[in-house]
C-alpha atoms as a PDB file:
ATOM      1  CA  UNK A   1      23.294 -77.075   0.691  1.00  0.00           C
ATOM      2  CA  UNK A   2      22.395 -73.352   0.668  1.00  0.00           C
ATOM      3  CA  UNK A   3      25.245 -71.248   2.133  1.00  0.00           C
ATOM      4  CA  UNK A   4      24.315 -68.211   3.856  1.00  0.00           C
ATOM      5  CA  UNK A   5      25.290 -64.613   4.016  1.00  0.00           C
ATOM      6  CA  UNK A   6      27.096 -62.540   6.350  1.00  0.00           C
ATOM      7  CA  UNK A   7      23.787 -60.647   6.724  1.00  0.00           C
ATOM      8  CA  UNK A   8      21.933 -64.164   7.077  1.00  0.00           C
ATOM      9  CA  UNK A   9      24.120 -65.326   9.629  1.00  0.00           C
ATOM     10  CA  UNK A  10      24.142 -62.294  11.636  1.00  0.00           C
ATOM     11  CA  UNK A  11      20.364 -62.109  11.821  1.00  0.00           C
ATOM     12  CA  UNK A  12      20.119 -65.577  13.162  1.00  0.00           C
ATOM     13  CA  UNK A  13      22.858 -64.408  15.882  1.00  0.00           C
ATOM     14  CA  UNK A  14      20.817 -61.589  16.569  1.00  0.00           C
ATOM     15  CA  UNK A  15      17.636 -63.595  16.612  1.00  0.00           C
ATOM     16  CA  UNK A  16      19.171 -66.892  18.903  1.00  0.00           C
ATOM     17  CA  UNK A  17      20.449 -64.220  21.369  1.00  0.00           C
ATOM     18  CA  UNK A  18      17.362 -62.454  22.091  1.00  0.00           C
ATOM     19  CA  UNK A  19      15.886 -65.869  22.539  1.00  0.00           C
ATOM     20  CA  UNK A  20      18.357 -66.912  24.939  1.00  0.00           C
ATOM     21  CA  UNK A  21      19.050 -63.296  27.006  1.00  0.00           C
ATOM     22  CA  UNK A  22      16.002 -61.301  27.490  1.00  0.00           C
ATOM     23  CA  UNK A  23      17.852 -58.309  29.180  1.00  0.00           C
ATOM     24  CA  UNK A  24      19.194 -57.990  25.438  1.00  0.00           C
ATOM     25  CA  UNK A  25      15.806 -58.723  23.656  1.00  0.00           C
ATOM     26  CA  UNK A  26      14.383 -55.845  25.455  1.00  0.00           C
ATOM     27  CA  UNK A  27      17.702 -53.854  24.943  1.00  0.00           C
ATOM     28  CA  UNK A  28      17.121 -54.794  20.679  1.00  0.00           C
ATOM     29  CA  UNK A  29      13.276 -53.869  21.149  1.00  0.00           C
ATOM     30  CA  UNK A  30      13.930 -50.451  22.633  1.00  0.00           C
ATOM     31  CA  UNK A  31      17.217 -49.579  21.581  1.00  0.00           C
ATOM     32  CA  UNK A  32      18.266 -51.385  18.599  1.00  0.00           C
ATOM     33  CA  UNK A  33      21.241 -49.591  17.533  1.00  0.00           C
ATOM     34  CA  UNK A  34      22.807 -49.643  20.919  1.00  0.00           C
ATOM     35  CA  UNK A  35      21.840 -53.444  21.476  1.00  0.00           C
ATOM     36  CA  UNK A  36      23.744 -54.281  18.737  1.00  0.00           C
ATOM     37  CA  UNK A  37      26.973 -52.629  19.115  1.00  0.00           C
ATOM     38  CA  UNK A  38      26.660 -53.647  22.608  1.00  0.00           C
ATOM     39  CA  UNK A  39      26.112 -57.248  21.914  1.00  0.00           C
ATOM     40  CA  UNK A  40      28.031 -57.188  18.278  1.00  0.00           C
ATOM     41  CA  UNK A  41      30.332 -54.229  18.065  1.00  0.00           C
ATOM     42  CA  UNK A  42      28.038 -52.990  14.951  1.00  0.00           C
ATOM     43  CA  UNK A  43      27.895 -49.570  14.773  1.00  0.00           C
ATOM     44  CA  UNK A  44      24.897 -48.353  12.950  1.00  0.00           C
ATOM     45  CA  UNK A  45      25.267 -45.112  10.761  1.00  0.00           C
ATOM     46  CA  UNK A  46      22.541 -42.233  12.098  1.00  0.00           C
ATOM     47  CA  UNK A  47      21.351 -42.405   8.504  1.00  0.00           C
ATOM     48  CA  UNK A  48      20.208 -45.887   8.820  1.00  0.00           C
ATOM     49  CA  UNK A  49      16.687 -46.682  10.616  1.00  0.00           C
ATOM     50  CA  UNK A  50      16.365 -49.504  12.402  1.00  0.00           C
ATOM     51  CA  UNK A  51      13.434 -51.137  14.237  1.00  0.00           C
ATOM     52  CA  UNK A  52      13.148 -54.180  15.645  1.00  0.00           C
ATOM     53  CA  UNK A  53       9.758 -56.214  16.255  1.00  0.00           C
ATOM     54  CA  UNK A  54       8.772 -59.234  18.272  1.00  0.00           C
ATOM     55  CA  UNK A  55       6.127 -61.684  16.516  1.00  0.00           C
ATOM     56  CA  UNK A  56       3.811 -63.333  19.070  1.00  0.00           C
ATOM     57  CA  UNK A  57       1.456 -66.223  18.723  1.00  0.00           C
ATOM     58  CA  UNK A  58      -1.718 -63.487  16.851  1.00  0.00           C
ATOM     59  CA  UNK A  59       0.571 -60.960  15.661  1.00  0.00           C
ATOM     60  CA  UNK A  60       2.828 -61.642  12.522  1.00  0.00           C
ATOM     61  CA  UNK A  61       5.320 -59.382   9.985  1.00  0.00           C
ATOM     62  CA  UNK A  62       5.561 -59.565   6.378  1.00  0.00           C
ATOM     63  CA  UNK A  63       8.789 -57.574   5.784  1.00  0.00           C
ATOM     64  CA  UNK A  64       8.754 -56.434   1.889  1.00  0.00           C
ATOM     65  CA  UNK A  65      11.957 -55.496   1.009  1.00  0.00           C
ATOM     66  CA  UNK A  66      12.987 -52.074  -0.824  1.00  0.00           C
ATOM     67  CA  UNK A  67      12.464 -52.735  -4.500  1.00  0.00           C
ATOM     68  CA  UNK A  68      16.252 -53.048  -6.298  1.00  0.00           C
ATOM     69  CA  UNK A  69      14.990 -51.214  -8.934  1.00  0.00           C
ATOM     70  CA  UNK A  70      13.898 -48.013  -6.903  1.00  0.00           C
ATOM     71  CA  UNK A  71      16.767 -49.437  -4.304  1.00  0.00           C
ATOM     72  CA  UNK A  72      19.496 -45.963  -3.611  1.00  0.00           C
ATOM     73  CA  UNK A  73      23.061 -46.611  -4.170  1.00  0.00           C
ATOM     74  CA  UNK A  74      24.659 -47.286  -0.690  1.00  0.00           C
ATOM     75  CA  UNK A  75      28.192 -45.917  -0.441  1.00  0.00           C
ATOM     76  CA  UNK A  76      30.621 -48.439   1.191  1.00  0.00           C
ATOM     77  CA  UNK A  77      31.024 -46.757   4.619  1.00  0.00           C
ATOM     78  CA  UNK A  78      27.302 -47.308   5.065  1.00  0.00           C
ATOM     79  CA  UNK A  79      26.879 -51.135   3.642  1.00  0.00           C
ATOM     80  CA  UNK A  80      30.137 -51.972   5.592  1.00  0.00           C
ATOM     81  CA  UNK A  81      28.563 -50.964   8.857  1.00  0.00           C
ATOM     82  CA  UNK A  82      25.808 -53.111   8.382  1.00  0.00           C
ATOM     83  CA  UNK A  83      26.613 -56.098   6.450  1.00  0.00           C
END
């Protein structure tokens, strides 16, 4: 057995909530920084981007993530607010 990570764990919170409450899946979709501390008292730092996307049946994402060798140091205060 795999375990998970905070960060894994959270997603699939995030993710079985906007299945289940679709007042909040629009919330995420529009205002995904605000949905989230809302929903999860996460507080997003203004420095931090954050979109979030809805697959469908004919329209899929292929997230790449950032390269850890071009990846930028993260101070503390910003990894703590997310992870």
């Amino acid at each position: 057995m795999i375990a998970l990570s905070t960060y894994e764990i959270l997603q699939e919170q995030i993710i079985q909530k906007a299945w289940e409450d679709s007042t909040f899946k629009k919330q995420l979709i529009e205002h995904p920084k605000a949905a989230l501390k809302e929903a999860f008292g996460i507080e997003i730092p203004d420095s931090i981007e954050l979109e979030a996307l809805e697959e469908t049946a004919g329209h899929y994402y292929l997230v790449i993530p950032q390269n850890p060798k071009s990846a930028q140091t993260i101070t503390t205060a910003e990894g703590a607010a997310w992870q």
